[in-house]
N, C-alpha and C. Protein backbone atom coordinates (compact mmCIF):
# COMPACT_ATOMS: atom_id res chain seq x y z
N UNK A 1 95.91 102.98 70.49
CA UNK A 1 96.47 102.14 71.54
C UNK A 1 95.49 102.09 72.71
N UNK A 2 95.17 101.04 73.55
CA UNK A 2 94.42 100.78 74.39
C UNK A 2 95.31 100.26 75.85
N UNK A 3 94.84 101.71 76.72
CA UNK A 3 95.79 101.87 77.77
C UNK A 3 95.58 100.43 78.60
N UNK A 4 96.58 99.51 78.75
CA UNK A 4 96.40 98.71 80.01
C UNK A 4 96.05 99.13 81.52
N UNK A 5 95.06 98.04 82.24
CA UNK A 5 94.77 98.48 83.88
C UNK A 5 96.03 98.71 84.41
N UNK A 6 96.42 97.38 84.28
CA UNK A 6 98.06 96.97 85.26
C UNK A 6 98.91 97.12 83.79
N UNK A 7 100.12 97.63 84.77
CA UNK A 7 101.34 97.39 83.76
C UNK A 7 102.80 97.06 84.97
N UNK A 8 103.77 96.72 84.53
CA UNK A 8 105.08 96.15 85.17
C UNK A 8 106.32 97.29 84.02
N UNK A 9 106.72 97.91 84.71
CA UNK A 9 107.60 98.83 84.46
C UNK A 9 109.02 98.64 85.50
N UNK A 10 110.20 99.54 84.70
CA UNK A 10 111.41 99.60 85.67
C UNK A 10 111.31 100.50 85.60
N UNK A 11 111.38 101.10 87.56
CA UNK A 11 112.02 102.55 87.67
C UNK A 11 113.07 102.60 88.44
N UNK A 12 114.14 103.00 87.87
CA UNK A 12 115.71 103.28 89.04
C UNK A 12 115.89 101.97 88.35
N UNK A 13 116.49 101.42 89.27
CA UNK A 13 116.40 99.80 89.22
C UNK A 13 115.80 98.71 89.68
N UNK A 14 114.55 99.52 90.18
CA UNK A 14 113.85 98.01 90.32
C UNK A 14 112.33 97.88 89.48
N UNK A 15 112.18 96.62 89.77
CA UNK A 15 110.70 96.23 88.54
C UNK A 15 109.83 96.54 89.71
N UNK A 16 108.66 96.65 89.32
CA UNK A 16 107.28 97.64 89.87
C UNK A 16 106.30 97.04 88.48
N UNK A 17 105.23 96.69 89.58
CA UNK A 17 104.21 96.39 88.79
C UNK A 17 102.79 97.35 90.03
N UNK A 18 102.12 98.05 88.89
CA UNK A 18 100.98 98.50 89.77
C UNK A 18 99.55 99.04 88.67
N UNK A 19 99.04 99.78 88.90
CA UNK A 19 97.82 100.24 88.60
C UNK A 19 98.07 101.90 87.73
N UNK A 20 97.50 101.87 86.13
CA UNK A 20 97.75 102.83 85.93
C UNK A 20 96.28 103.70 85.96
N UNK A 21 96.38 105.22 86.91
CA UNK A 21 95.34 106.33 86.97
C UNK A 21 95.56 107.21 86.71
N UNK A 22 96.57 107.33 85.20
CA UNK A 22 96.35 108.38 84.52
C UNK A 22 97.23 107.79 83.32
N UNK A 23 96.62 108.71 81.99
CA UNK A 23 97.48 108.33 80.89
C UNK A 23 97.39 110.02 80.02
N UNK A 24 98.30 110.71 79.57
CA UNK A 24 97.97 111.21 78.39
C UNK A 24 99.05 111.04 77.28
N UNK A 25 98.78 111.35 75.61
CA UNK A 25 99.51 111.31 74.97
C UNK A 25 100.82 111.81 74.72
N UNK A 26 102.14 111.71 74.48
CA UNK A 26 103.03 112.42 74.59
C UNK A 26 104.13 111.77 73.05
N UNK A 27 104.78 112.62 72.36
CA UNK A 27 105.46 112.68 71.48
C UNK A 27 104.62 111.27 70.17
N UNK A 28 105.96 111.26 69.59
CA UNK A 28 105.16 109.88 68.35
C UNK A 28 106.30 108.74 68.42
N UNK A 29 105.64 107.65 68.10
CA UNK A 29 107.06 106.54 68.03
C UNK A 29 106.38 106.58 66.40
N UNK A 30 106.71 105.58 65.67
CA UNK A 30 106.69 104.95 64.16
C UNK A 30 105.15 104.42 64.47
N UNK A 31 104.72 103.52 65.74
CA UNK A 31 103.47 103.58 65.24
C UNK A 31 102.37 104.38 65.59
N UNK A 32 102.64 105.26 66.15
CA UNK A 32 101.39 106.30 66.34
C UNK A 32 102.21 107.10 67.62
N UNK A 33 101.49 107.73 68.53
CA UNK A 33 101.68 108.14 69.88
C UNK A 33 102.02 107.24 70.67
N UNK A 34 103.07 107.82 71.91
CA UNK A 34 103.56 107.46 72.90
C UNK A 34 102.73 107.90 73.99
N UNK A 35 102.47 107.02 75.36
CA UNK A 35 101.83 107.73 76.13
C UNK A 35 102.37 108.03 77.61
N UNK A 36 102.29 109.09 78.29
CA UNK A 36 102.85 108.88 79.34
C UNK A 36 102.05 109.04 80.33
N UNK A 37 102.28 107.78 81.91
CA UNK A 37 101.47 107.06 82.40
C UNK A 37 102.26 107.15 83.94
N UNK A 38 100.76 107.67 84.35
CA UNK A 38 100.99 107.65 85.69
C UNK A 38 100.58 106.31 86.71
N UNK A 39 101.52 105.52 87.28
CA UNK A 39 100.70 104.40 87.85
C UNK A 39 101.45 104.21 89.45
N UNK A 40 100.43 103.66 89.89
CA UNK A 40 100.03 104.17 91.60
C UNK A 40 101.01 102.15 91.69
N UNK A 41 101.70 102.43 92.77
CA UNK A 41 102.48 101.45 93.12
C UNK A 41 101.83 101.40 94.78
N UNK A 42 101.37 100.81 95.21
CA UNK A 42 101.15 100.22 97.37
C UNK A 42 101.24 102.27 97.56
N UNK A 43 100.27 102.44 96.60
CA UNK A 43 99.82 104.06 97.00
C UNK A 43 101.04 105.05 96.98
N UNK A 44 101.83 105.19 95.80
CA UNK A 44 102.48 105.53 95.56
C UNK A 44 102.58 105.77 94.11
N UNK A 45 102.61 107.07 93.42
CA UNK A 45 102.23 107.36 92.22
C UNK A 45 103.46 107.36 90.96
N UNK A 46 103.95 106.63 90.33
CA UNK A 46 105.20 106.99 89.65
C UNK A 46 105.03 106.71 88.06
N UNK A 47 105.70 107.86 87.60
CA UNK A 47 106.06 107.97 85.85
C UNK A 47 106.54 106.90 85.15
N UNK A 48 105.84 106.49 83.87
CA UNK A 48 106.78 105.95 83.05
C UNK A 48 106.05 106.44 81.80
N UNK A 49 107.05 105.28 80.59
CA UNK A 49 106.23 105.85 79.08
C UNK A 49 105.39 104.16 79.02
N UNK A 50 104.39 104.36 78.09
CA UNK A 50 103.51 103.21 77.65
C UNK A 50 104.38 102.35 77.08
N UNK A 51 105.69 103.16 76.10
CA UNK A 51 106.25 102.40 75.27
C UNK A 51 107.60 101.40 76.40
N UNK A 52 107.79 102.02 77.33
CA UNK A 52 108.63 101.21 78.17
C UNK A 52 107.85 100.23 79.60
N UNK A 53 106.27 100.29 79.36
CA UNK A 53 105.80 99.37 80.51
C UNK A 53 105.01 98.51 79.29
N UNK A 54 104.61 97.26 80.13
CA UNK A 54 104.36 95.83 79.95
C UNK A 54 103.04 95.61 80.44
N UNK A 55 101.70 95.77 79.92
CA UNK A 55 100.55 95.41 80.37
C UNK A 55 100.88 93.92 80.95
N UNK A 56 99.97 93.65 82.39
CA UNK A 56 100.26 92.65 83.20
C UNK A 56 98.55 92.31 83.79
């Protein structure tokens, strides 16, 4: 899998789109690894999984 720059994720309830500066691998889906991704929002750093954000 080839980490996207930008991705658009939901956290809480709202959509957030920002910059991801960090990725490592975490558990497996069916097609390979899941990754979990740190991405910086107006300088603000927040969690999601690869498999729940949206390269943008």
């Amino acid at each position: 899998m080839t980490i996207p720059e930008r991705v658009r994720f939901t956290f809480g309830d709202r959509d957030m789109v920002g910059r991801v500066v960090d990725a490592e691998p975490t558990g497996t889906l069916p097609g390979g690894p899941d990754w979990r991704l740190r991405v910086d929002v107006d300088g603000i750093t927040y969690p999601t999984l690869a498999s729940e954000a949206e390269a943008v």
